[in-house]
Each structure stands twice: as C-alpha cells, then as structure tokens.
Protein backbone atom coordinates (compact mmCIF):
# COMPACT_ATOMS: atom_id res chain seq x y z
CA UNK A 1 -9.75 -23.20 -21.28
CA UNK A 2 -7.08 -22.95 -24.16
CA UNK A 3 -4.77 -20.07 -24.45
CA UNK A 4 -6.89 -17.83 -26.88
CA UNK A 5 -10.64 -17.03 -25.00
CA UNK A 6 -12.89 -15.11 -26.91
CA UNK A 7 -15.25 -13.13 -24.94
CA UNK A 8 -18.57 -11.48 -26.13
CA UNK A 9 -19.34 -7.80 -24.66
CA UNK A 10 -22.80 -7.14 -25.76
CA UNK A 11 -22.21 -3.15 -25.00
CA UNK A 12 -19.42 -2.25 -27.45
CA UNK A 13 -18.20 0.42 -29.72
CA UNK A 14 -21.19 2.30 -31.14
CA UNK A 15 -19.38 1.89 -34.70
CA UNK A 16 -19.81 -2.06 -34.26
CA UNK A 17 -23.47 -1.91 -33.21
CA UNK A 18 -24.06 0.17 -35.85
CA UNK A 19 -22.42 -2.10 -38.79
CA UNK A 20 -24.49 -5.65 -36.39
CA UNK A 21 -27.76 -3.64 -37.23
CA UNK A 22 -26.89 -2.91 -40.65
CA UNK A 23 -25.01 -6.90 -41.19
CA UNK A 24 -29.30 -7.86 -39.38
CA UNK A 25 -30.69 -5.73 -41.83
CA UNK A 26 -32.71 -4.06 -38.46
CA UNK A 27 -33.01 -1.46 -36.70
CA UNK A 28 -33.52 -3.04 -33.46
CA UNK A 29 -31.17 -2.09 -30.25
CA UNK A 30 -29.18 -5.44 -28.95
CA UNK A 31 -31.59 -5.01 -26.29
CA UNK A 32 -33.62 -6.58 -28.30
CA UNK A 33 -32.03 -10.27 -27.36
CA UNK A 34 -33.86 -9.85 -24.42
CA UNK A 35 -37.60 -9.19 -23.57
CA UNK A 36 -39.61 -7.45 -21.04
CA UNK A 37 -39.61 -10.50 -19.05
CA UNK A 38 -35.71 -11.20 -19.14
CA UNK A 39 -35.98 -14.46 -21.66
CA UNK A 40 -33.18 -14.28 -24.29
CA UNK A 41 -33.92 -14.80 -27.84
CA UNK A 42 -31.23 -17.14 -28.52
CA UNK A 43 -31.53 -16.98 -32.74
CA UNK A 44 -31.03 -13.26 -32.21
CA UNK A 45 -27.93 -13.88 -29.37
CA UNK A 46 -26.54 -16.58 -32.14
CA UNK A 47 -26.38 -14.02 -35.02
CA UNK A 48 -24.72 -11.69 -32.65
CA UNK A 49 -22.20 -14.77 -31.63
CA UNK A 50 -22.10 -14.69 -35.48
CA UNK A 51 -21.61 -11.26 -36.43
CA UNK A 52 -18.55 -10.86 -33.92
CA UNK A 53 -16.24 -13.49 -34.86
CA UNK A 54 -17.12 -13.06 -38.70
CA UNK A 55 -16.79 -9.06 -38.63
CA UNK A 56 -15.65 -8.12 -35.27
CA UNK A 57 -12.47 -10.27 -34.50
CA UNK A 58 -12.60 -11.34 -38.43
CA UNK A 59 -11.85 -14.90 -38.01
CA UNK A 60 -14.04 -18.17 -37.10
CA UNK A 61 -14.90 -19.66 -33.55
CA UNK A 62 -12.87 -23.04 -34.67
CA UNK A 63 -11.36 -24.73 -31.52
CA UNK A 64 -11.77 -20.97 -29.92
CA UNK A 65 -13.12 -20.66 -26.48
CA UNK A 66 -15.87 -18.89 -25.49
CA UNK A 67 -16.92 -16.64 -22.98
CA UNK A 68 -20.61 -14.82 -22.03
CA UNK A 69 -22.15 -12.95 -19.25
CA UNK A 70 -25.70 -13.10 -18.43
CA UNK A 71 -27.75 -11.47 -15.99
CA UNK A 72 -29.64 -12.39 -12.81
CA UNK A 73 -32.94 -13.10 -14.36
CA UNK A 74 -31.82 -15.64 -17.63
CA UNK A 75 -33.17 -19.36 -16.48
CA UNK A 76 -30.89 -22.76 -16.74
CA UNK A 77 -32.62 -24.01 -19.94
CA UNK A 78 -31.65 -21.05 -21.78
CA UNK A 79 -27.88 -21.24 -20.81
CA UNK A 80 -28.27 -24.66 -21.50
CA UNK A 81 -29.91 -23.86 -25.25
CA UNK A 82 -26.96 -21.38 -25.35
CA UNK A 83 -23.89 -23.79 -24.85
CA UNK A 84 -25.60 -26.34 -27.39
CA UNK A 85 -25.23 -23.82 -29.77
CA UNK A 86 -21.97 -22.31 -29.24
CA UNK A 87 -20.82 -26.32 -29.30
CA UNK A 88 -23.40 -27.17 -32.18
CA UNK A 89 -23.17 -23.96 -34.20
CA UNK A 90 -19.66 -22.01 -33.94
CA UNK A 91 -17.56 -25.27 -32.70
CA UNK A 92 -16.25 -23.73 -30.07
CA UNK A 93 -13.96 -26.34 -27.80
CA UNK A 94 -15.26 -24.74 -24.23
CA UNK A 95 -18.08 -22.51 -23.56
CA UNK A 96 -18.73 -21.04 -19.83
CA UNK A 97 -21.48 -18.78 -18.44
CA UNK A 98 -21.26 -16.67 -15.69
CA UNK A 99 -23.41 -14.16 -13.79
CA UNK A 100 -22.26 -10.09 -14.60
CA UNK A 101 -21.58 -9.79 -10.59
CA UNK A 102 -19.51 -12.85 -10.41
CA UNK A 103 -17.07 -11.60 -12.75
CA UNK A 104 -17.07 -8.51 -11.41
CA UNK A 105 -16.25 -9.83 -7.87
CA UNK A 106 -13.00 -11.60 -10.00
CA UNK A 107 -12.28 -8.45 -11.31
CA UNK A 108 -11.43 -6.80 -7.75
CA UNK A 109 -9.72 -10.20 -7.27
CA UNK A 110 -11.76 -11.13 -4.66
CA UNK A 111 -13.94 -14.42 -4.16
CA UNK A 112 -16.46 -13.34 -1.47
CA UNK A 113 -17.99 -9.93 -1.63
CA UNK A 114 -21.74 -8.31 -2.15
CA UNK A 115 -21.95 -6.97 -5.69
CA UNK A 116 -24.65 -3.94 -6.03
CA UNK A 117 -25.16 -4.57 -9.96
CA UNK A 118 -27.22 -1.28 -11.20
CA UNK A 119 -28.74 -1.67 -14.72
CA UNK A 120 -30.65 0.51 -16.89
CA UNK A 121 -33.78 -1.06 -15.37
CA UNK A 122 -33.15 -2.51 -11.75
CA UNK A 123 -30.98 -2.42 -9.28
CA UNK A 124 -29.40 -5.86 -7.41
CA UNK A 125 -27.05 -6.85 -4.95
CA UNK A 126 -25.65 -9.85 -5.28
CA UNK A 127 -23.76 -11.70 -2.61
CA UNK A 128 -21.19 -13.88 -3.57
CA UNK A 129 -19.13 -16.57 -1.60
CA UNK A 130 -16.17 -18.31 -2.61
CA UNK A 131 -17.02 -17.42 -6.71
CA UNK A 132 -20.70 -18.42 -6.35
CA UNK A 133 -23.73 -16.20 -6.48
CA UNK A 134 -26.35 -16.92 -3.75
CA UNK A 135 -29.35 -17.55 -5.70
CA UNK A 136 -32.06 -16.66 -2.49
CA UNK A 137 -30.60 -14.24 -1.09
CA UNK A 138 -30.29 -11.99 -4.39
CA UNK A 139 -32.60 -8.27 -4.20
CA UNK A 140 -33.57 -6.90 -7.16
C-alpha cells in the first residue's frame, strides 16, 4: 500500500450523512447499501465511495489507496464487483477488503483472538487465527 490510505467508515459524523443524503437527493439511511438479506447495492456503495473523496476528504481517489470493511454475511462476487470498481471507477492503485472483526483483532494488536462482533441486528463471534477469519466456525 502507498503512504496515503484512504479508508471509508460508513458510520460517520451525522453532519456528513446528512449533506450524502442531501448530495443523493434521498432520504434513505446508508443502511440502505445493504438489504434484508445482507447483499450490498454496489451503485449505491459507489456513490458513497463518490461522495467521500469529492466532499468528504475534498480531493480525487487518483493513485490513492483504498480501504473498506464489510461484514460477515457480504459474498466473494460482490467484493469482487467492489474492487473492479474502485480500480475501474475511482482509479485507485490498491484496494483491500477485510472482515469488521479482523481489523478489530489488529486493532488490539493481536493476530489470533475470538471477536464477539454485536450489530444493530445480530450478534457473532468470530474466531480468528493468524489474521484470518474462520469461515465455519463463525455464530451468528
């Protein structure tokens, strides 16, 4: 990754949601990149990439890296449809995913621990070894 890494909180200052729904022209929660069944609607996620560089960090994604967290639930293809268009879209010159409970296992500076991730909706734990999440032995 290059020196300057731009990372993407989707929870933020209520003063910058409030100017995203108003630059969408909706009144729709960010929530609303993600449906009852935990798909992400990437043309929604790629305004929001959008909307941050432009108005949030007020610059362009040009030879930027770029950094999102996902939860437990989003599906390969979709990461996959996400990187195209963080390469395609915003030229970024590296893009990496990572599970919420991954990074937060970095953040205690730790490699190997059991995450309990609670959300609005569920409640996981999450064991991680050596920076990996164990996909089949995740509980949500």
């Amino acid at each position: 990754l290059n020196d300057a890494v731009s990372a993407l909180a989707v929870a933020g200052p209520l003063a910058h949601m409030t100017a995203w729904h108003a630059a969408l022209g909706t009144s729709a929660s960010v929530r609303s990149c993600i449906d009852g069944d935990g798909r992400v609607d990437v043309d929604t996620w790629a305004r929001l990439v959008e909307w941050t560089y432009t108005h949030g960090l007020g610059r362009y994604a040009d030879n930027d890296s770029l950094l999102w967290t996902h939860g437990i639930g989003i599906d390969k293809a979709t990461r996959e449809n996400m990187t195209q268009i963080a390469f395609e879209t915003f030229d970024v010159c590296s893009a990496y995913a990572s599970l919420n409970p991954v990074l937060a296992c970095y953040a205690t500076e730790r490699t190997t621990a059991a995450i309990v991730d609670v959300g609005l909706h569920r409640v996981s734990v999450v064991p991680i070894y050596e920076g990996y999440a164990i996909p089949h032995c995740i509980s949500a």
